[in-house]
C-alpha atoms as a PDB file:
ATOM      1  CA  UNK A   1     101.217 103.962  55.918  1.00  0.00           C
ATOM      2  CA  UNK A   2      97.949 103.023  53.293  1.00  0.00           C
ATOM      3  CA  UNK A   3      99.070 106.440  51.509  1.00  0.00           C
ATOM      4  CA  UNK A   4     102.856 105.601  51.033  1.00  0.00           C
ATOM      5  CA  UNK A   5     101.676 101.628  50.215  1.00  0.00           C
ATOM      6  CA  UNK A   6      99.422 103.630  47.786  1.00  0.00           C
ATOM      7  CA  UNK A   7     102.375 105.454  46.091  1.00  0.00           C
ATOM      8  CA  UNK A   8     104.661 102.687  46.003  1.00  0.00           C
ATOM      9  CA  UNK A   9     102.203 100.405  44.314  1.00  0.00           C
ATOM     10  CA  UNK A  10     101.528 103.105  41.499  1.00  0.00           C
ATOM     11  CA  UNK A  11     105.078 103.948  41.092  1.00  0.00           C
ATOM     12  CA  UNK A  12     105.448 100.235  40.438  1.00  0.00           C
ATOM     13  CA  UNK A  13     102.589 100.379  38.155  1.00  0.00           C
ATOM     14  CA  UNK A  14     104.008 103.232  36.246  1.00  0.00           C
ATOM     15  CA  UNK A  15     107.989 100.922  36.077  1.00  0.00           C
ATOM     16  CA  UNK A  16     105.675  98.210  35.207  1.00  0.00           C
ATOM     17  CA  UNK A  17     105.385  98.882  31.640  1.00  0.00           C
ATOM     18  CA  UNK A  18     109.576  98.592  32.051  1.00  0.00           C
ATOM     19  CA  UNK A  19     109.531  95.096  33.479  1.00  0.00           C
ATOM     20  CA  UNK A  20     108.862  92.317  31.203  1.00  0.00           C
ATOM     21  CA  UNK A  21     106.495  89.787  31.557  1.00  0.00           C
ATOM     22  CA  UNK A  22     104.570  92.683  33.338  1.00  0.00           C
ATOM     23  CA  UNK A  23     101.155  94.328  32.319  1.00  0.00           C
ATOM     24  CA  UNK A  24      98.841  96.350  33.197  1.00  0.00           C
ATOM     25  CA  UNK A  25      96.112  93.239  33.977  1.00  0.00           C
ATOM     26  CA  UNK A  26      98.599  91.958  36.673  1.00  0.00           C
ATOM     27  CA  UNK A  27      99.102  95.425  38.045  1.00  0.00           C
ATOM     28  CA  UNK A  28      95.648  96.340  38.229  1.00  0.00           C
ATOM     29  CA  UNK A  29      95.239  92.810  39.681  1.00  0.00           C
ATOM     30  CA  UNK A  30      97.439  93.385  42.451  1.00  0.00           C
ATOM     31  CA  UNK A  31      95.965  96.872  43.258  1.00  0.00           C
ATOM     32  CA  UNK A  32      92.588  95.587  43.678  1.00  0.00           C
ATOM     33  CA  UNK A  33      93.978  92.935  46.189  1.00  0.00           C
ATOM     34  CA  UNK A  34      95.627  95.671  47.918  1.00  0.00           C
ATOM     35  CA  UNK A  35      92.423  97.464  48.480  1.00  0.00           C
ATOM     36  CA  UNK A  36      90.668  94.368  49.774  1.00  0.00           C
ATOM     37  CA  UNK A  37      93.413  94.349  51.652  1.00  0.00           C
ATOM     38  CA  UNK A  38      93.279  98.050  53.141  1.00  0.00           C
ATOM     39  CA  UNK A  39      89.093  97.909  53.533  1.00  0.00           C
ATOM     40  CA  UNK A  40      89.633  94.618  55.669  1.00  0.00           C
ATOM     41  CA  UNK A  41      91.759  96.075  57.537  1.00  0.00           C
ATOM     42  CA  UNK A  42      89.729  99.163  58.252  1.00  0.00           C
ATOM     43  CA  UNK A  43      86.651  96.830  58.630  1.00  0.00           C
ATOM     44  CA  UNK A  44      88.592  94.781  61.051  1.00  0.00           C
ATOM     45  CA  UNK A  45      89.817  98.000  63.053  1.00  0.00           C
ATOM     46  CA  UNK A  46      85.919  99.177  63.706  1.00  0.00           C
ATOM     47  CA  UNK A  47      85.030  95.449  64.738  1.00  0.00           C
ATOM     48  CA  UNK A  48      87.947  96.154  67.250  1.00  0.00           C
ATOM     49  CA  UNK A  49      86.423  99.288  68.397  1.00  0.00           C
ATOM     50  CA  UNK A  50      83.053  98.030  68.792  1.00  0.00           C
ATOM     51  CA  UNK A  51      83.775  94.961  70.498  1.00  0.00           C
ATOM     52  CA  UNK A  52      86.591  97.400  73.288  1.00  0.00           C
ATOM     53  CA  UNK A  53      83.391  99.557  73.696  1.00  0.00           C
ATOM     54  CA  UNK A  54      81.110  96.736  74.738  1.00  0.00           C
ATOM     55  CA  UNK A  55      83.581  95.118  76.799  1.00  0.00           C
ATOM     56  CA  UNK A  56      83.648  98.746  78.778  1.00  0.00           C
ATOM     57  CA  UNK A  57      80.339  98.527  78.856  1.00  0.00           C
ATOM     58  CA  UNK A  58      80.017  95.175  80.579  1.00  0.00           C
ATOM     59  CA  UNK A  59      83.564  95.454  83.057  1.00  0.00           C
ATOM     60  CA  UNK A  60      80.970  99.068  84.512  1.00  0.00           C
ATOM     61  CA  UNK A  61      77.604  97.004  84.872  1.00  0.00           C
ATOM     62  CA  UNK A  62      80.398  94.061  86.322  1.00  0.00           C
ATOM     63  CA  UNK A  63      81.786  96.283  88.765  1.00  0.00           C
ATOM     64  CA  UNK A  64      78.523  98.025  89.606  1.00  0.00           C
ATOM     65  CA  UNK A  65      77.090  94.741  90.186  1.00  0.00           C
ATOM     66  CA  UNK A  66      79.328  93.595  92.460  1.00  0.00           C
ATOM     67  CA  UNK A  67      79.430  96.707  94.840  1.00  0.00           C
ATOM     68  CA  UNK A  68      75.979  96.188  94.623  1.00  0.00           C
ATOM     69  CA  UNK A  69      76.442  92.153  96.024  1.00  0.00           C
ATOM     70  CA  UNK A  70      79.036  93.222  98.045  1.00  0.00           C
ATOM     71  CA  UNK A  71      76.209  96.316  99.758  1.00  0.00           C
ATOM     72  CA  UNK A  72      73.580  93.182 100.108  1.00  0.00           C
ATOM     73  CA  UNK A  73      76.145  91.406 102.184  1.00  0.00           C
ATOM     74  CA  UNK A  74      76.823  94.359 104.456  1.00  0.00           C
ATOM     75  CA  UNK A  75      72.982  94.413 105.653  1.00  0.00           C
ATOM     76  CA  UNK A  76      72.338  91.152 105.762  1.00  0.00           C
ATOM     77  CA  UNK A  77      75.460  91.096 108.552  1.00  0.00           C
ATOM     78  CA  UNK A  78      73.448  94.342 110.106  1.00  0.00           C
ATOM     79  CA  UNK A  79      70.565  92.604 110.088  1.00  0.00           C
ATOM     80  CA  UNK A  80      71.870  89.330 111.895  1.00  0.00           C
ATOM     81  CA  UNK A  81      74.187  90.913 114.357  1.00  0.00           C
ATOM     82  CA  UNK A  82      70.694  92.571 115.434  1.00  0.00           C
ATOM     83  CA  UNK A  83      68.914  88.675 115.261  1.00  0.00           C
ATOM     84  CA  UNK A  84      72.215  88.103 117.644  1.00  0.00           C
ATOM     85  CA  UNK A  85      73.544  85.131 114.923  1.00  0.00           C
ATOM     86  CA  UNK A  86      77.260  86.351 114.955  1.00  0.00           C
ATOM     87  CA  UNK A  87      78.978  83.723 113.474  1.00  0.00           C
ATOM     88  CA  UNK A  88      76.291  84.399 110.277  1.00  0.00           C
ATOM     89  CA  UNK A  89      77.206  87.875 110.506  1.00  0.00           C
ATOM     90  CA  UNK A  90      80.905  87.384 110.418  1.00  0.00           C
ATOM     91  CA  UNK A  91      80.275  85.350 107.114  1.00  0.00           C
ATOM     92  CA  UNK A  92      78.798  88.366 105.598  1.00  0.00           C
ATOM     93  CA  UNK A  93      81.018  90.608 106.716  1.00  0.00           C
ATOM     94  CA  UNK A  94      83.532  88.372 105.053  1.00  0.00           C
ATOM     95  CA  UNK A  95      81.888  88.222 102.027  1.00  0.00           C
ATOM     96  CA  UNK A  96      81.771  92.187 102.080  1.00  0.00           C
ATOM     97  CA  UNK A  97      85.214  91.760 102.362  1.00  0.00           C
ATOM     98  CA  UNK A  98      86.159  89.752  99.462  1.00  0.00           C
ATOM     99  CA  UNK A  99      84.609  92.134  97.230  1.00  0.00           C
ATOM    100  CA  UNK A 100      85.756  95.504  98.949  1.00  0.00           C
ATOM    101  CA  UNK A 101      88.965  94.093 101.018  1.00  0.00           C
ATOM    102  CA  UNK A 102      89.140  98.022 102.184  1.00  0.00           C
ATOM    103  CA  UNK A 103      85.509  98.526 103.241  1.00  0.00           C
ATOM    104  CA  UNK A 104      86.132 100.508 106.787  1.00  0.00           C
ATOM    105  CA  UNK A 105      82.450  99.700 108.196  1.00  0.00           C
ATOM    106  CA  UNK A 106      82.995  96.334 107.455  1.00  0.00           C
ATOM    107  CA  UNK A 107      86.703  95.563 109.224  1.00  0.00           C
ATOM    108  CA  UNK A 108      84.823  97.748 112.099  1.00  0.00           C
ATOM    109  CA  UNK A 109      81.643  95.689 112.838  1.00  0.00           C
ATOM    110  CA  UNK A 110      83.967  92.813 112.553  1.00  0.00           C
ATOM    111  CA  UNK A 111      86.546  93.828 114.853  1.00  0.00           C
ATOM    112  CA  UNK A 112      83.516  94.578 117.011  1.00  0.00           C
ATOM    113  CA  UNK A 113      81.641  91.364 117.291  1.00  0.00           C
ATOM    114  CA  UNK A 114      85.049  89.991 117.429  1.00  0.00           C
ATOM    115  CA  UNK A 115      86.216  91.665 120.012  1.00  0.00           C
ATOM    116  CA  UNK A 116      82.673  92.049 122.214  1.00  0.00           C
ATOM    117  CA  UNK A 117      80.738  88.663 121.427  1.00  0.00           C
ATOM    118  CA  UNK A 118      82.849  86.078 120.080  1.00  0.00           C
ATOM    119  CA  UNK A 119      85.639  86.822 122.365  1.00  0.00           C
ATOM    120  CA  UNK A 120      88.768  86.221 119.790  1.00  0.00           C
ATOM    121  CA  UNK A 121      90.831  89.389 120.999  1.00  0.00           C
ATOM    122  CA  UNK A 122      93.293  88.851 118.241  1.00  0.00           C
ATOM    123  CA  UNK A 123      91.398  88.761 115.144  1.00  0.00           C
ATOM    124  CA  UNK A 124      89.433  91.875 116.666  1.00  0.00           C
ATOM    125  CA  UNK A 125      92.648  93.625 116.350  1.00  0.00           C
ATOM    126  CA  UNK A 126      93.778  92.287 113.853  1.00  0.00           C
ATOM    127  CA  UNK A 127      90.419  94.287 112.047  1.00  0.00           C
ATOM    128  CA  UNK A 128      90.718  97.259 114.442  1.00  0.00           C
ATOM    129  CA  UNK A 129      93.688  98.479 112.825  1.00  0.00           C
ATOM    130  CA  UNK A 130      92.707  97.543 109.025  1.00  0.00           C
ATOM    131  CA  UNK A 131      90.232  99.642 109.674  1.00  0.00           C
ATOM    132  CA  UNK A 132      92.700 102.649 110.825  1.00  0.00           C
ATOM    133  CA  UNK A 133      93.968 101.797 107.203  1.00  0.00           C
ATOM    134  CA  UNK A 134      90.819 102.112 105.570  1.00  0.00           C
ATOM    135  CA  UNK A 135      89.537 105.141 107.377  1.00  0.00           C
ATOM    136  CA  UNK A 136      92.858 106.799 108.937  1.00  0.00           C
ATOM    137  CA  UNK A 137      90.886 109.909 109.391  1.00  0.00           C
ATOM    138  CA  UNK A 138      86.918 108.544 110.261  1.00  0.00           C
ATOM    139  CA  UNK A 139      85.416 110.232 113.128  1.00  0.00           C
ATOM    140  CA  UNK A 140      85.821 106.909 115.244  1.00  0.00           C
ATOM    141  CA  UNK A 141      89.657 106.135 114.208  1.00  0.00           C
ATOM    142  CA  UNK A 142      90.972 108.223 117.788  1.00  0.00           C
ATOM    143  CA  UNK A 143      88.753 105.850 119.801  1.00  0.00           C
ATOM    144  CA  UNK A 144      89.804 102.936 117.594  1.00  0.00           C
ATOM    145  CA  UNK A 145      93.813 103.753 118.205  1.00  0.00           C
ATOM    146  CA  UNK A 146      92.747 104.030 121.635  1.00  0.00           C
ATOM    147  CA  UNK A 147      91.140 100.264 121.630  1.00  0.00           C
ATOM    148  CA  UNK A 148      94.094  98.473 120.212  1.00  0.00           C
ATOM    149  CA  UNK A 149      96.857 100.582 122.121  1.00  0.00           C
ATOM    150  CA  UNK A 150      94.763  99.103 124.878  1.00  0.00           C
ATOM    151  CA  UNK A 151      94.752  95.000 123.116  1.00  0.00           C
ATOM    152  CA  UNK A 152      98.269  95.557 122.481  1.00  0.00           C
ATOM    153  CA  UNK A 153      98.800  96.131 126.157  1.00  0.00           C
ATOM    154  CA  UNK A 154      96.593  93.677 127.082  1.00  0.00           C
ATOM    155  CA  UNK A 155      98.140  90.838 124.788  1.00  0.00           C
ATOM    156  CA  UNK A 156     101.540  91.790 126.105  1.00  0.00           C
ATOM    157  CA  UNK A 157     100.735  91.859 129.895  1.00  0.00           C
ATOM    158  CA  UNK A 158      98.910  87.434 129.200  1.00  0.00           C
ATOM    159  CA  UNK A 159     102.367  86.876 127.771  1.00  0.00           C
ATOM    160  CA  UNK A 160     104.382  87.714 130.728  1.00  0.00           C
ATOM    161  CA  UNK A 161     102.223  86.294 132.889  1.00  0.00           C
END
């Protein structure tokens, strides 16, 4: 587009001497803007560049940071399921969660302490069968299809009675 704004402006140059009232100050005037105009723009267009690059820079280290947060989280809950503090470690779990809604291990030791210590049937399966989701294929997903068949039955057979 420069190149054709280029020959446009010199074939006006060139008619200027035609024109009257017209010289060859103004013209040159007038090309001169137009190149201000053209190394702006190109100035402008690396500015652009540089500041896209940086901002992939910083979205990685974002998203690297919070896997990292969201892999602090996980432990902690590993760590206090083992101190027994289960409502803690649901928190974290949680937490792990909000970062990686998908995270298989995570809907798993939740559905767990759900389902073994804090006795809430229905949020255990709830995460039992996110985590057939997450991890359709996991070496634990038969025995997990196997655990809420068996809530599912369960939940059904309190309702009739």
């Amino acid at each position: 587009r420069q190149k054709k704004a280029s020959a446009n402006l010199e074939k006006q140059a060139k008619s200027a001497k035609a024109i009257p009232g017209m010289t060859q100050e103004y013209v040159k005037l007038v090309e001169g803007e137009w190149m201000t105009a053209v190394q702006k723009t190109q100035e402008l267009k690396g500015d652009l560049d540089r500041t896209l690059s940086e901002l992939g820079s910083y979205n990685k280290e974002r998203s690297k940071l919070r896997m990292d947060t969201a892999t602090m989280h996980y432990n902690l809950a590993v760590i206090l399921t083992e101190q027994r503090n289960f409502p803690a470690a649901i928190l974290e779990y949680q937490k792990v969660l909000e970062i990686r809604p998908n995270d298989a291990d995570a809907h798993y030791n939740l559905a767990i302490l759900y389902d073994d210590f804090m006795k809430r049937g229905d949020q255990a399966l709830e995460h039992y069968r996110q985590y057939i989701q997450a991890a359709p294929n996991a070496p634990e997903s038969n025995k997990v299809r196997q655990w809420i068949k068996d809530k599912e039955v369960g939940e059904t057979y309190k309702l009739k009675i």
